[in-house]
Structure formats: C-alpha cells, structure tokens
N, C-alpha and C. Protein backbone atom coordinates (compact mmCIF):
# COMPACT_ATOMS: atom_id res chain seq x y z
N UNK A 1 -13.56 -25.71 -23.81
CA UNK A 1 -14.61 -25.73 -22.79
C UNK A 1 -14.85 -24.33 -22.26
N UNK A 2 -16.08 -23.90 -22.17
CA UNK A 2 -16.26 -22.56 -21.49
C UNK A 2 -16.28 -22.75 -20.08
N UNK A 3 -15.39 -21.33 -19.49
CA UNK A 3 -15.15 -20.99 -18.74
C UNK A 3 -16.19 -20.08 -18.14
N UNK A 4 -16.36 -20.62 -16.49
CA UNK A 4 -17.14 -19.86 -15.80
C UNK A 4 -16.95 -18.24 -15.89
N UNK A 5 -17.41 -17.30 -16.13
CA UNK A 5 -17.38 -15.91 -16.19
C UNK A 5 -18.83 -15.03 -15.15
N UNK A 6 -17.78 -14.07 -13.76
CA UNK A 6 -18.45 -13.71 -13.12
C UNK A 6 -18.26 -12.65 -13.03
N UNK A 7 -18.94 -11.08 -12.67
CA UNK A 7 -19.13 -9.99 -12.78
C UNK A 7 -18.95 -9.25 -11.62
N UNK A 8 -18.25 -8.83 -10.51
CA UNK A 8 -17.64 -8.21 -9.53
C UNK A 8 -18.29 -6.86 -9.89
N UNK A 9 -18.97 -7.04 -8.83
CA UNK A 9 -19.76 -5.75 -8.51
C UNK A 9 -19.12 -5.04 -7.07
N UNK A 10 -18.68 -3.91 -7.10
CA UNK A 10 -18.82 -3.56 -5.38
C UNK A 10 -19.76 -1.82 -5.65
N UNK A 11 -19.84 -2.18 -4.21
CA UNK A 11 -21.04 -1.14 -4.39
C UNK A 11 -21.90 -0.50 -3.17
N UNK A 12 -22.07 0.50 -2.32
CA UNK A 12 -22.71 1.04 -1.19
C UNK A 12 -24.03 0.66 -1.13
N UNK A 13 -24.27 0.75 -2.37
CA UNK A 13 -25.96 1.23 -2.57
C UNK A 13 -26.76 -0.25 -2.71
N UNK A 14 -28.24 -0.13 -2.41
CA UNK A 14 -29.04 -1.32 -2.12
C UNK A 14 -29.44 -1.77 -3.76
N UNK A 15 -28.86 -2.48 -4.28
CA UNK A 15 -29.60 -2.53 -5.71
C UNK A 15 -30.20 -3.72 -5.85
N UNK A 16 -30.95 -4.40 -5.07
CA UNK A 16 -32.10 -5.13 -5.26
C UNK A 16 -33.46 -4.32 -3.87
N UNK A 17 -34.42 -4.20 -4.59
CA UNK A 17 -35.60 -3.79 -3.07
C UNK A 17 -35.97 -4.93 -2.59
N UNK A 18 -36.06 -4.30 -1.30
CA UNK A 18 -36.72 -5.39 -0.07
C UNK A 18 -35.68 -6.77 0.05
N UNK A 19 -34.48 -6.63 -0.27
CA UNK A 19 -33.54 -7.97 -0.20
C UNK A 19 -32.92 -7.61 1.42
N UNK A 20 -32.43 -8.50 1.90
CA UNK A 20 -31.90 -9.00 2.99
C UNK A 20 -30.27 -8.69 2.90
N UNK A 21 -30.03 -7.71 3.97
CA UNK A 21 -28.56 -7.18 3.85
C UNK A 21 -27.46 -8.55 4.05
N UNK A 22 -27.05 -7.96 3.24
CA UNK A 22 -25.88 -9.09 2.89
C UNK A 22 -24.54 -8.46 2.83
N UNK A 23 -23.36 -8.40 3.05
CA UNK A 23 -22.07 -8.39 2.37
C UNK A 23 -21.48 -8.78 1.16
N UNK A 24 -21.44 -10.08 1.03
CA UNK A 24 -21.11 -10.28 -0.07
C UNK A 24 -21.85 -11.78 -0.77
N UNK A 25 -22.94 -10.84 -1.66
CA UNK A 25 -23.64 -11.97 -2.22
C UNK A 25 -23.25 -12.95 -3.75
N UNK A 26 -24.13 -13.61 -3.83
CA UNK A 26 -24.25 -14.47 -5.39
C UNK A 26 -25.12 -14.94 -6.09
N UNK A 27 -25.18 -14.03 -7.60
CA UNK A 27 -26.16 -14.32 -8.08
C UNK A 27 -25.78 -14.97 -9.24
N UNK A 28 -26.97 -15.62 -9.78
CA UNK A 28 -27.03 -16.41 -11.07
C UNK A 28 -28.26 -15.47 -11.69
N UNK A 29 -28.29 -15.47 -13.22
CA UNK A 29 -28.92 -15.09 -14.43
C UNK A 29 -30.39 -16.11 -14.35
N UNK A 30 -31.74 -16.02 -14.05
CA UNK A 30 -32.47 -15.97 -14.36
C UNK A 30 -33.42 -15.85 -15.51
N UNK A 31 -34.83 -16.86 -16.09
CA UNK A 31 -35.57 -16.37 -16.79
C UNK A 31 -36.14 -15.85 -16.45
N UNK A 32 -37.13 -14.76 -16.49
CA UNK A 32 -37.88 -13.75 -15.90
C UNK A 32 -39.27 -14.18 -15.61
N UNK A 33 -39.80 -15.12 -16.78
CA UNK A 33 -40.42 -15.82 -16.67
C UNK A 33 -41.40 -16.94 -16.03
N UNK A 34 -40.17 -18.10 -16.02
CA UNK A 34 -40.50 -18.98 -15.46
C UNK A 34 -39.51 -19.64 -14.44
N UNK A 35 -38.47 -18.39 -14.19
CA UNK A 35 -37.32 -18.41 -13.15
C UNK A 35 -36.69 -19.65 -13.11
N UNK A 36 -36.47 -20.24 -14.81
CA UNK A 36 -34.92 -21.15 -14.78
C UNK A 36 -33.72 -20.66 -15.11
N UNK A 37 -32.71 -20.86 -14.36
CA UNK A 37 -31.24 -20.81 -14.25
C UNK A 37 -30.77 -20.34 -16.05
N UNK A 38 -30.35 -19.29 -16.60
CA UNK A 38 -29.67 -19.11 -17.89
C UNK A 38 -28.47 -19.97 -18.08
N UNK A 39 -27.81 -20.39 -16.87
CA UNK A 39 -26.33 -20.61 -17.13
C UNK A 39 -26.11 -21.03 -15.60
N UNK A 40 -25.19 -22.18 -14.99
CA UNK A 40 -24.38 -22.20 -14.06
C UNK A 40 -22.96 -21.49 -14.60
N UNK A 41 -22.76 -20.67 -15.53
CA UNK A 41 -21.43 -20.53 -15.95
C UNK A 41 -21.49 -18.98 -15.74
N UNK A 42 -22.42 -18.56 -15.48
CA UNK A 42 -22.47 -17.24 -15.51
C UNK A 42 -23.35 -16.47 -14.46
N UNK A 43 -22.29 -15.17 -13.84
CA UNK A 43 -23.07 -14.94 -12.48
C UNK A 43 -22.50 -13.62 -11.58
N UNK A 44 -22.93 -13.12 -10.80
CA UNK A 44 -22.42 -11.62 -10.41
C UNK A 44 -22.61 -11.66 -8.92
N UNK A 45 -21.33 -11.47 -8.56
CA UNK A 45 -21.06 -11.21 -7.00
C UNK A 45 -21.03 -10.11 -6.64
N UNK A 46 -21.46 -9.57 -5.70
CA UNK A 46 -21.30 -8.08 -5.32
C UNK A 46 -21.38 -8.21 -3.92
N UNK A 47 -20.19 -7.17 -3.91
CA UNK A 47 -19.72 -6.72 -2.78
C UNK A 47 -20.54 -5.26 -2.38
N UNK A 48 -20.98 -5.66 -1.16
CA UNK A 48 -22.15 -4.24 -0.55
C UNK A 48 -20.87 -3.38 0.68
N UNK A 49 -20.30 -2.61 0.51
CA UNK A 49 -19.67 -1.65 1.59
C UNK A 49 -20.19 -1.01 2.19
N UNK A 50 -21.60 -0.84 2.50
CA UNK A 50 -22.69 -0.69 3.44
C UNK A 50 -23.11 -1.82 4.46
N UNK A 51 -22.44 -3.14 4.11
CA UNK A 51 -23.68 -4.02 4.99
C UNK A 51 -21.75 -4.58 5.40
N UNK A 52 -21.11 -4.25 5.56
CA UNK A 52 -19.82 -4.83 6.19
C UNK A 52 -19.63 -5.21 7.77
N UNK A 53 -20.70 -4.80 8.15
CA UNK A 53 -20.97 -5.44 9.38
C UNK A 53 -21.80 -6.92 9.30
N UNK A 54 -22.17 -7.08 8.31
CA UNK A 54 -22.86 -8.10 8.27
C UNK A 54 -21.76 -9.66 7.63
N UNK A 55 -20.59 -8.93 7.71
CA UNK A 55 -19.29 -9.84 6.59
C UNK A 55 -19.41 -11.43 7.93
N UNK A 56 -19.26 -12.22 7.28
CA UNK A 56 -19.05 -13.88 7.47
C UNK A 56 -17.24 -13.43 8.43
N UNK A 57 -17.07 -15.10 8.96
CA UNK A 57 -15.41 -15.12 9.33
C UNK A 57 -15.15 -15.73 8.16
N UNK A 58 -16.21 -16.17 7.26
CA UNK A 58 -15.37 -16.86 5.77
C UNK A 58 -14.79 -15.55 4.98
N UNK A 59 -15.84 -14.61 5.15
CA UNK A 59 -15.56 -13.10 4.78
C UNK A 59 -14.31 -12.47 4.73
N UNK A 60 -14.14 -12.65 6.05
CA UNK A 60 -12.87 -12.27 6.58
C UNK A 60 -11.77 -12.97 6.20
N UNK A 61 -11.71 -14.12 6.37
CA UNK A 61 -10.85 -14.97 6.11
C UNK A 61 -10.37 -15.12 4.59
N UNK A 62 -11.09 -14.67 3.38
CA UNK A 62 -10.89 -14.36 1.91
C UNK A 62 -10.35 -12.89 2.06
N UNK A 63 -10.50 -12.07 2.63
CA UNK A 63 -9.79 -11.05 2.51
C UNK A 63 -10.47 -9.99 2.21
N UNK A 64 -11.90 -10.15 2.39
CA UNK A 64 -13.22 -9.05 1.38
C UNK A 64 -12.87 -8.18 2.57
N UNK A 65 -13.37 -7.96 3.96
CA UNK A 65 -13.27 -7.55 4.43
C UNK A 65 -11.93 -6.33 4.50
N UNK A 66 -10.75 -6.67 4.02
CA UNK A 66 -9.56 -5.98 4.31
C UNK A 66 -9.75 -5.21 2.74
N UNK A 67 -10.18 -5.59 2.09
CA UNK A 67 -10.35 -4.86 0.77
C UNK A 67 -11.31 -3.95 1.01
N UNK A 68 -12.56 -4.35 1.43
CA UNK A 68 -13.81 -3.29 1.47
C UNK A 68 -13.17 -2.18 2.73
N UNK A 69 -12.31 -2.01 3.73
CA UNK A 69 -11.84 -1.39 3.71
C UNK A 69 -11.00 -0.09 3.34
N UNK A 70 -10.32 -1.16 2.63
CA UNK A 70 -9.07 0.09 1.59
C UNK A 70 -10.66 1.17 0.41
N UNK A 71 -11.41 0.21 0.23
CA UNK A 71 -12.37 1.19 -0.46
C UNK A 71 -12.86 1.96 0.35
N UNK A 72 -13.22 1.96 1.17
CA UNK A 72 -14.26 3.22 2.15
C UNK A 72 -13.18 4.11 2.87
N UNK A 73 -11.88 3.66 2.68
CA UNK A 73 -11.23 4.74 3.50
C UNK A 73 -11.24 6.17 3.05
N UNK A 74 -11.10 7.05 3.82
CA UNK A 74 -11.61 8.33 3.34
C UNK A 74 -10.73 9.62 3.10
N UNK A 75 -9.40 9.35 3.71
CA UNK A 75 -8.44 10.01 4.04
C UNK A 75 -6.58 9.13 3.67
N UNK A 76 -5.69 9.77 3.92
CA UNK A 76 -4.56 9.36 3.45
C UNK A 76 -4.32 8.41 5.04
N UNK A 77 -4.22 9.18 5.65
CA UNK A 77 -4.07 8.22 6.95
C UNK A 77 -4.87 7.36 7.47
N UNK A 78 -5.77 7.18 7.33
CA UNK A 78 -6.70 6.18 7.25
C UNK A 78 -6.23 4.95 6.11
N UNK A 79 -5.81 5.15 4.97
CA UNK A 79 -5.32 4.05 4.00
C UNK A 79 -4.24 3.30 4.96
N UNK A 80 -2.60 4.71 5.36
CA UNK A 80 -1.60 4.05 5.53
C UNK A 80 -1.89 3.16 6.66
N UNK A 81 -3.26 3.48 7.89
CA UNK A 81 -3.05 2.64 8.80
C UNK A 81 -3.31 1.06 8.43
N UNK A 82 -4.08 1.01 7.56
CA UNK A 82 -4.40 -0.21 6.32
C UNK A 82 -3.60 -1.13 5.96
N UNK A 83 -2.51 -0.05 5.21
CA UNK A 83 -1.54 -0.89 4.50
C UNK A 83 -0.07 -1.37 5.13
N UNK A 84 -0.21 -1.05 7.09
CA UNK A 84 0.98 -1.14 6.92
C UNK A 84 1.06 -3.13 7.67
N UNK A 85 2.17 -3.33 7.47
CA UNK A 85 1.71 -4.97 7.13
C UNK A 85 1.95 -5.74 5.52
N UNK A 86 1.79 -4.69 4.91
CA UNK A 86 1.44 -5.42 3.82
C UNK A 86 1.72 -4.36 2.72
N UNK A 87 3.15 -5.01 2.63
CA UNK A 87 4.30 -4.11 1.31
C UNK A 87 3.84 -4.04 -0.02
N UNK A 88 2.96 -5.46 -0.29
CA UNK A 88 2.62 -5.21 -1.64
C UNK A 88 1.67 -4.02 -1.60
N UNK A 89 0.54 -3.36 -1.00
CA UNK A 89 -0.42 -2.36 -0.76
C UNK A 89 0.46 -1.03 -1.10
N UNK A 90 1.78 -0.98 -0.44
CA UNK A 90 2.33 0.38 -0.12
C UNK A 90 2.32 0.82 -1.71
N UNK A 91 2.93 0.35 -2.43
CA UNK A 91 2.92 0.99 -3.85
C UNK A 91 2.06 1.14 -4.52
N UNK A 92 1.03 0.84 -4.48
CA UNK A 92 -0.22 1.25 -5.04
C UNK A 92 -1.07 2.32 -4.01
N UNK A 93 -1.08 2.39 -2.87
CA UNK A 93 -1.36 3.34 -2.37
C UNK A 93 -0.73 4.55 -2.32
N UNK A 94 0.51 4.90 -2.93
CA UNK A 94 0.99 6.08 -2.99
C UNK A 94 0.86 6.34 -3.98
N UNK A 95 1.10 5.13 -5.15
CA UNK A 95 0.15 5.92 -6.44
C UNK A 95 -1.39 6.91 -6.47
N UNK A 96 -1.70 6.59 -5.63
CA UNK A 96 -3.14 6.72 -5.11
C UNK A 96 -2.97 8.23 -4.65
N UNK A 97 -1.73 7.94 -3.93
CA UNK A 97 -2.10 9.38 -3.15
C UNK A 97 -1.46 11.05 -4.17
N UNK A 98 -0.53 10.09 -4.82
CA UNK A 98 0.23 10.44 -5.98
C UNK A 98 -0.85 11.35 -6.97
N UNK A 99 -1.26 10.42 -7.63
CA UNK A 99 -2.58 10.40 -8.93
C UNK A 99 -3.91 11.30 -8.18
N UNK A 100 -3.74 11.48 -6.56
CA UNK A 100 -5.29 12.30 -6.22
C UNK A 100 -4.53 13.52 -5.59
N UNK A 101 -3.35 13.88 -5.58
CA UNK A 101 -2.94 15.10 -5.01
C UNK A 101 -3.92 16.07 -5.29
N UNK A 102 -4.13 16.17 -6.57
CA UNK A 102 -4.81 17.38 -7.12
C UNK A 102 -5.04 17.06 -8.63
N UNK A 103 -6.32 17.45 -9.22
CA UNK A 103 -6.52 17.50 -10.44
C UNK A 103 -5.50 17.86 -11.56
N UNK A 104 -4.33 18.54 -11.20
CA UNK A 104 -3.76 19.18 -12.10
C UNK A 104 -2.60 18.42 -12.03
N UNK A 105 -2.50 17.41 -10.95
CA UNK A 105 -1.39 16.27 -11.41
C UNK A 105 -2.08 15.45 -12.32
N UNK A 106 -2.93 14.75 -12.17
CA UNK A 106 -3.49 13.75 -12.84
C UNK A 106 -3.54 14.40 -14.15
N UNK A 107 -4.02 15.45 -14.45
CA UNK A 107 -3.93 16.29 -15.97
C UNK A 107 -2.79 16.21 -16.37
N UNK A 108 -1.39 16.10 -15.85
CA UNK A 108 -0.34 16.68 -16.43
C UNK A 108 0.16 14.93 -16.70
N UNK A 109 -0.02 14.05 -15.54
CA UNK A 109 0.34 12.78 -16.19
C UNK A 109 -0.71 12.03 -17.49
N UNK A 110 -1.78 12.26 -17.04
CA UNK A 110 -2.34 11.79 -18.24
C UNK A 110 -1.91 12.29 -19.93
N UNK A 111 -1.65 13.64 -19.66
CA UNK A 111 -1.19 14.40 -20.91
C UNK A 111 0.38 13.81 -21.08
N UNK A 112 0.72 13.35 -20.71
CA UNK A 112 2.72 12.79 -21.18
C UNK A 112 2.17 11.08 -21.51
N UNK A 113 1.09 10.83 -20.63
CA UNK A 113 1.40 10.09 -21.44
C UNK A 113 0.54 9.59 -22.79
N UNK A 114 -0.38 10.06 -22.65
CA UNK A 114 -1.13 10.33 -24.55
C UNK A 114 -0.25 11.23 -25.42
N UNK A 115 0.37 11.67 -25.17
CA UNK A 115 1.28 12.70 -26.13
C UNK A 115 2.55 11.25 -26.44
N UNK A 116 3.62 11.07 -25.80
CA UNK A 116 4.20 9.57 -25.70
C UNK A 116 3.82 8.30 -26.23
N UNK A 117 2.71 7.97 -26.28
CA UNK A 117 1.94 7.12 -26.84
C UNK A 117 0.94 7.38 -27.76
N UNK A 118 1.09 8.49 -27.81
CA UNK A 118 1.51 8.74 -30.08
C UNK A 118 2.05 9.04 -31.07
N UNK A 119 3.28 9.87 -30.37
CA UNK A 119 4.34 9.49 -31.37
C UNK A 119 4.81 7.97 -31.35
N UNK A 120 4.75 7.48 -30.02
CA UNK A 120 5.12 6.04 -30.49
C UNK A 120 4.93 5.32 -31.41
N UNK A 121 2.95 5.52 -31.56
CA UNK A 121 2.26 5.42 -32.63
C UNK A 121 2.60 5.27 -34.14
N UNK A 122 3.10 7.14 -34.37
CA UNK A 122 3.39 7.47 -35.55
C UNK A 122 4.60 7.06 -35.72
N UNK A 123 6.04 6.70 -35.23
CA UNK A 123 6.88 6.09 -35.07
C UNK A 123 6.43 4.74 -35.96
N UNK A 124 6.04 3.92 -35.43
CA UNK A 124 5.59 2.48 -35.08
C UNK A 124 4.88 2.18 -36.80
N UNK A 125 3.90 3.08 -37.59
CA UNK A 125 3.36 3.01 -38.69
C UNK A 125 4.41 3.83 -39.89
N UNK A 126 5.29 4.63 -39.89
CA UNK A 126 6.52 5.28 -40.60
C UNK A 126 5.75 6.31 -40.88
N UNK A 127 4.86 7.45 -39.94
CA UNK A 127 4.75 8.41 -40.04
C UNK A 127 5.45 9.90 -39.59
N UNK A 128 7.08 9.49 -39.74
CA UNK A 128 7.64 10.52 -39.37
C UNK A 128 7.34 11.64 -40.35
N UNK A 129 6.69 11.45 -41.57
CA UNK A 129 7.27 13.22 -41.62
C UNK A 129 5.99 13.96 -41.57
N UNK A 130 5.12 13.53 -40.44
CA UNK A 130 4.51 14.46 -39.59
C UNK A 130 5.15 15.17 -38.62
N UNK A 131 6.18 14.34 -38.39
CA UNK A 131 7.17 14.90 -37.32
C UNK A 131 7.69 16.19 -37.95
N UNK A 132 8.04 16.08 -39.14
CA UNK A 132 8.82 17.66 -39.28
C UNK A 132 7.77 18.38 -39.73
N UNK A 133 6.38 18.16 -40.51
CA UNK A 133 5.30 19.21 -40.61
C UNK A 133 5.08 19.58 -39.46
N UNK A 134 5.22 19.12 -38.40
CA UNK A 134 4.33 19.82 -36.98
C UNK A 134 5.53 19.97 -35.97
N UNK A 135 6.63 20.01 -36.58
CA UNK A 135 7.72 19.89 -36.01
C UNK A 135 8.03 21.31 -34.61
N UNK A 136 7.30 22.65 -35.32
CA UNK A 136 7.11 24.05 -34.42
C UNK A 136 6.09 23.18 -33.02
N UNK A 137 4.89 22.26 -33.32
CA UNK A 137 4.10 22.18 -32.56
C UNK A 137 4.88 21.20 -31.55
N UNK A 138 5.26 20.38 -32.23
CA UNK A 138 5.93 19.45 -31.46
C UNK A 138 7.31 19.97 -29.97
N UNK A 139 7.68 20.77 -30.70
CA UNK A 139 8.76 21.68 -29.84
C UNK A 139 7.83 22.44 -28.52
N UNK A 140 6.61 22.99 -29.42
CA UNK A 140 6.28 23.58 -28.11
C UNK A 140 5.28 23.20 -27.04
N UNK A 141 5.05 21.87 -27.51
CA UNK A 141 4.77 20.60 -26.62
C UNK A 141 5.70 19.85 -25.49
N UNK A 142 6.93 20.17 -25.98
CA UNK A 142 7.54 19.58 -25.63
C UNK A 142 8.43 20.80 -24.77
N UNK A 143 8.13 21.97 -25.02
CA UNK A 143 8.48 22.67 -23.96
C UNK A 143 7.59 22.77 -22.36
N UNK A 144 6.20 22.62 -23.30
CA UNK A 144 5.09 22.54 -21.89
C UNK A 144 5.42 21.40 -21.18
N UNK A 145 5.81 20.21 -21.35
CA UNK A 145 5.91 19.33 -21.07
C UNK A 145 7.01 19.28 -19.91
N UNK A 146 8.03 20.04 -20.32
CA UNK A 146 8.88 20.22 -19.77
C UNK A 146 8.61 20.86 -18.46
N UNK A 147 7.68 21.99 -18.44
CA UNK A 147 7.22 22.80 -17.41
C UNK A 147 6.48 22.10 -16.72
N UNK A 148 5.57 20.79 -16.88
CA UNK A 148 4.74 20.00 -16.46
C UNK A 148 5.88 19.16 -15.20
N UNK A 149 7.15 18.98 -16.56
CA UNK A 149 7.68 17.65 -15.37
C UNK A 149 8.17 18.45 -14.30
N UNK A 150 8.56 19.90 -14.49
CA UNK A 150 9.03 20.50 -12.81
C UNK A 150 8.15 20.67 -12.53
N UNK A 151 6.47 20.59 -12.61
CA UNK A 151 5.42 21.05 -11.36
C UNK A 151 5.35 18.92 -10.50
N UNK A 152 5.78 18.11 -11.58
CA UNK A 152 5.77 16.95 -11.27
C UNK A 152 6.58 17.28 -9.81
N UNK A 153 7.70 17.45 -10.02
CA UNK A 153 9.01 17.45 -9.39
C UNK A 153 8.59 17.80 -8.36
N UNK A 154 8.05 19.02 -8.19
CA UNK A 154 7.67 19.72 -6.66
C UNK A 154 6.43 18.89 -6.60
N UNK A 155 5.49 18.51 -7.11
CA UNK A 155 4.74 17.43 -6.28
C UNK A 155 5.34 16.50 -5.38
N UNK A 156 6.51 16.10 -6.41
CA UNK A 156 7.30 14.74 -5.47
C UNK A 156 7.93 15.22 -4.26
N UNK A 157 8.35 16.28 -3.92
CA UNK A 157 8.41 16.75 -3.06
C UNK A 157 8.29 17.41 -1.92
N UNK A 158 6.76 17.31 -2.45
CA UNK A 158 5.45 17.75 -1.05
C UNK A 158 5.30 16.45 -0.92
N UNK A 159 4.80 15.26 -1.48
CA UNK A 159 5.00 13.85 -0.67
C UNK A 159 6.34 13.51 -0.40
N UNK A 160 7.29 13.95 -0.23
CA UNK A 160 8.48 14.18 0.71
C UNK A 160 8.42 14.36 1.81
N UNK A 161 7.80 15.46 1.76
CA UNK A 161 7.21 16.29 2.94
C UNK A 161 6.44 15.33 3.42
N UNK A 162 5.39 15.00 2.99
CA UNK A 162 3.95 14.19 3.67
C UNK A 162 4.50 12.80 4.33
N UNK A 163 5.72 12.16 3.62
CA UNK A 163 6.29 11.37 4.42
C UNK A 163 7.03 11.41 5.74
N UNK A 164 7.74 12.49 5.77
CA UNK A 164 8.51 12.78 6.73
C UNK A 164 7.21 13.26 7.98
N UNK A 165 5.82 13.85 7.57
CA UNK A 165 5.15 14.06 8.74
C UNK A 165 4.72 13.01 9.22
N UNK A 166 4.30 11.88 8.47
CA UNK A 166 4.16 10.95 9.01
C UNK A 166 5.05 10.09 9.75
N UNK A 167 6.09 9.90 9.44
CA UNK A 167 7.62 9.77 10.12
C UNK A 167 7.31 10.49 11.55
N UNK A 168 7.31 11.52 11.36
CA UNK A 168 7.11 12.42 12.95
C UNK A 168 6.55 11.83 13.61
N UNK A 169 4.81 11.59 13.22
CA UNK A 169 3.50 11.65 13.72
C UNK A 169 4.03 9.90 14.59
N UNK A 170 4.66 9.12 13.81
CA UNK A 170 4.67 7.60 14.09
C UNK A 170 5.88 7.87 15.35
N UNK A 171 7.16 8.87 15.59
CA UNK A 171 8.34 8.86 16.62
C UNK A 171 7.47 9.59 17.82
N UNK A 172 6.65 10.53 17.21
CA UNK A 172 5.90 11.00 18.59
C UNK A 172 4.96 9.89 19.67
N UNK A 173 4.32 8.67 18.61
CA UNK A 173 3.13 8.10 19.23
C UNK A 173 4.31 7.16 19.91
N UNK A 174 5.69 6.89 19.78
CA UNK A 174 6.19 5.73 20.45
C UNK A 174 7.14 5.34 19.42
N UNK A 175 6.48 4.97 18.32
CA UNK A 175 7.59 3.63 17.42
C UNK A 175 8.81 4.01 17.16
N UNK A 176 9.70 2.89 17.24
CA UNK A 176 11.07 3.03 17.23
C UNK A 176 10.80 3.18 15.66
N UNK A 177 12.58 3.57 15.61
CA UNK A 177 12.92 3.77 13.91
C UNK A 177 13.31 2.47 12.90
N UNK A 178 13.23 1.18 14.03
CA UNK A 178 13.19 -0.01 13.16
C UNK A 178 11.89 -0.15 13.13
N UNK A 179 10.85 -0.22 13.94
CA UNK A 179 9.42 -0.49 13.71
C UNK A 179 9.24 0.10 12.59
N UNK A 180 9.23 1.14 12.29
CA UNK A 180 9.01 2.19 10.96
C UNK A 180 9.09 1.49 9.82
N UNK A 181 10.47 1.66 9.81
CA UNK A 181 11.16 0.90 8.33
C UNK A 181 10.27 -0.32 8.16
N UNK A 182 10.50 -1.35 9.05
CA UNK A 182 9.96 -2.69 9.22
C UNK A 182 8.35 -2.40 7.98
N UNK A 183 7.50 -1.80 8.90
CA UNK A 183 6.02 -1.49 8.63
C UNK A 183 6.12 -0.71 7.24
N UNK A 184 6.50 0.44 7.44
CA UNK A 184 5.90 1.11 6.40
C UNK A 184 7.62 1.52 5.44
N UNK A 185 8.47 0.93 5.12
CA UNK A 185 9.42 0.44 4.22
C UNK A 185 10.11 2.01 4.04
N UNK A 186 9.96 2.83 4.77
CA UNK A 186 10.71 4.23 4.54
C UNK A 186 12.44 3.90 4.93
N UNK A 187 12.98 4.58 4.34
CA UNK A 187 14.73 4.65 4.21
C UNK A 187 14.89 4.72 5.38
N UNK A 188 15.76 3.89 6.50
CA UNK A 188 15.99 4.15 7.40
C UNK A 188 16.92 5.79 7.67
N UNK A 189 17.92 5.87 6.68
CA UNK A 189 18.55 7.35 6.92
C UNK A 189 17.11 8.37 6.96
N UNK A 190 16.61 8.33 6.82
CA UNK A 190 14.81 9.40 6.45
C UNK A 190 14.67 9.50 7.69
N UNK A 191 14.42 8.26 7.90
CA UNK A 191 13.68 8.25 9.70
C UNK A 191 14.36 8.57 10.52
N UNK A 192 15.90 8.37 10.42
CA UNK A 192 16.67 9.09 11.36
C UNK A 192 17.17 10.33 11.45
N UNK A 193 17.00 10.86 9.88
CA UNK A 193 17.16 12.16 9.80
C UNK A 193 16.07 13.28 10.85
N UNK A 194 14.76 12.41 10.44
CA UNK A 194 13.36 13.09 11.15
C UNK A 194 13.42 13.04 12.60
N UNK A 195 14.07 11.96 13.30
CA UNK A 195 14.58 11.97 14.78
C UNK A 195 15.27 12.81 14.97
N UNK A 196 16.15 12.71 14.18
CA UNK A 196 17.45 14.48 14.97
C UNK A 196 16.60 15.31 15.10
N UNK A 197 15.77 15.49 14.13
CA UNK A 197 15.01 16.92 13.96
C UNK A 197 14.07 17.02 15.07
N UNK A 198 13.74 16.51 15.78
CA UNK A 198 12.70 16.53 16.46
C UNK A 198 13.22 16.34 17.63
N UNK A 199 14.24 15.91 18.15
CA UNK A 199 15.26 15.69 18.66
C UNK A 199 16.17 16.94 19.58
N UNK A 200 16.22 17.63 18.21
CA UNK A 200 17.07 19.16 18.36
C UNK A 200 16.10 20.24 18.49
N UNK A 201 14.17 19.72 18.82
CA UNK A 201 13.60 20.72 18.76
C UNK A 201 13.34 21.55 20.29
C-alpha cells in the first residue's frame, strides 16, 4: 500500500503571492487546469519563520514553534538559552557550534573524513596495492592530517574556554552550581573549578 509522502519545507520567504500569512501551512498537488486534487497521498507543509507570530497553541503544542526557534537563532547564546531543558538538543548544538567555529574546521573535518572513507573503500574492493603505489602520497597525507588533528585539538579547547565563560556568565547572573549541571549537563568539578576562580578574583 502506498504511503502518504510529504515535503517539509521551512522557509522565511513568501513563496506563494498575495497568500494569507500563515505559520505553518498545507498543501496538496493540484491540476492546473481544472484544479482536481493529484493525490491525497501527496503534499508539502511549510514552515514560514517569518509569520511565527502568527503560530496556533496547536503550533505550539507540536513543538513547531520551539524548532522555528532553534532555526532563527542567530548567535551561540541565543541557541544555549534554547536548549537548556532539553539534553537531547545539547549535543547537536555543540556540534553546531563545533562544525561553525570557522571555515577551516569544517575543511579539516570534512577532509578526514573523505580521505577515511576511501581507503575504507579501497580496503573493502582488494585495492591495496594502490596503497603501496601512492604509498609517498599516502604518508604525506597522513602527516597533514596529523597537523589538522592538533589545530582540531586547540579548537577543542577554545570551546573549553567558551564553556567555562558561560559557566561564569550563568554564577554571575545567580545560578547555583547544581542548577548548572542540572540545565546545561557541564561536569560539576568544571563548575566548581570556575567558582574558585571567580571567587579568588
């Protein structure tokens, strides 16, 4: 039996003229014609992040609302105030913040892992003895690579950093160091480390 199949659109921009602001609409496939229905099986919802003032409490209550959110946020602190509540969010938002540090992270992970996932490749079909024809290239791939994972390294450690300011930013406004943990799942030794410090200032 075929299965209903629908098309998730989200989107700022007005892409029908002269339509009536909506949040989150539903459409069905049309003849152009003589405007009968192509299909009840087939159909495209779109989500407008412009008209979010216009969201339903059904809106809300599905969760569009807390999503069209996390999309328009514009800044890192603006996400975490988002996600905190809600542990499953935290790990994908630091990927986020991870993967947009800077162009030249995202370059260096994308490159390990297309390089990784072709020798696997050639592995996988018994094309090792490309491995020893390109065996010079391979080495000095694998030296860059190497240099890649320590610029990794000190990335991970400016969001070290970026955690611990936020740590600060949250002991200055009030929150205790269980609220912290609780909300936003940081090591309690972290948070208490960041109290002495601020502490002893």
């Amino acid at each position: 039996m075929l299965k209903e199949t629908v098309l998730y659109c989200i989107t700022d921009q007005d892409l029908i003229i002269d339509a009536e602001p909506e949040f989150y609409a539903h459409y069905k496939l049309l003849n152009a014609k003589n405007h009968i229905a192509y299909s009840d099986m087939i159909g495209i919802n779109v989500l407008n992040l412009k008209y979010i003032n216009f969201a339903t409490q059904e809106d809300i209550d599905n969760g569009l609302v807390y999503w069209a959110k996390l999309f328009m946020a514009d800044t890192w602190e603006e996400l975490q105030s988002l996600i905190i509540g809600h542990i499953d969010m935290e790990e994908v938002a630091n990927l986020i913040l991870e993967l947009n540090t800077d162009n030249q992270a995202k370059e260096i992970l994308e490159g390990q892992r297309r390089y990784r996932e072709q020798m696997a490749t050639q592995y996988a079909v018994g094309r090792m003895d490309a491995q020893k024809e390109y065996e010079g290239t391979i080495d000095q791939l694998q030296e860059e690579l190497d240099k890649k994972d320590a610029t990794i390294e000190n990335l991970k450690s400016e969001l070290s950093q970026h955690d611990k300011d936020q740590i600060e930013k949250m002991l200055k406004k009030g929150k205790t160091p269980e609220a912290i943990v609780e909300f936003c799942d940081y090591p309690m030794e972290l948070v208490l480390d960041v109290k002495k410090e601020i502490d002893g200032k």
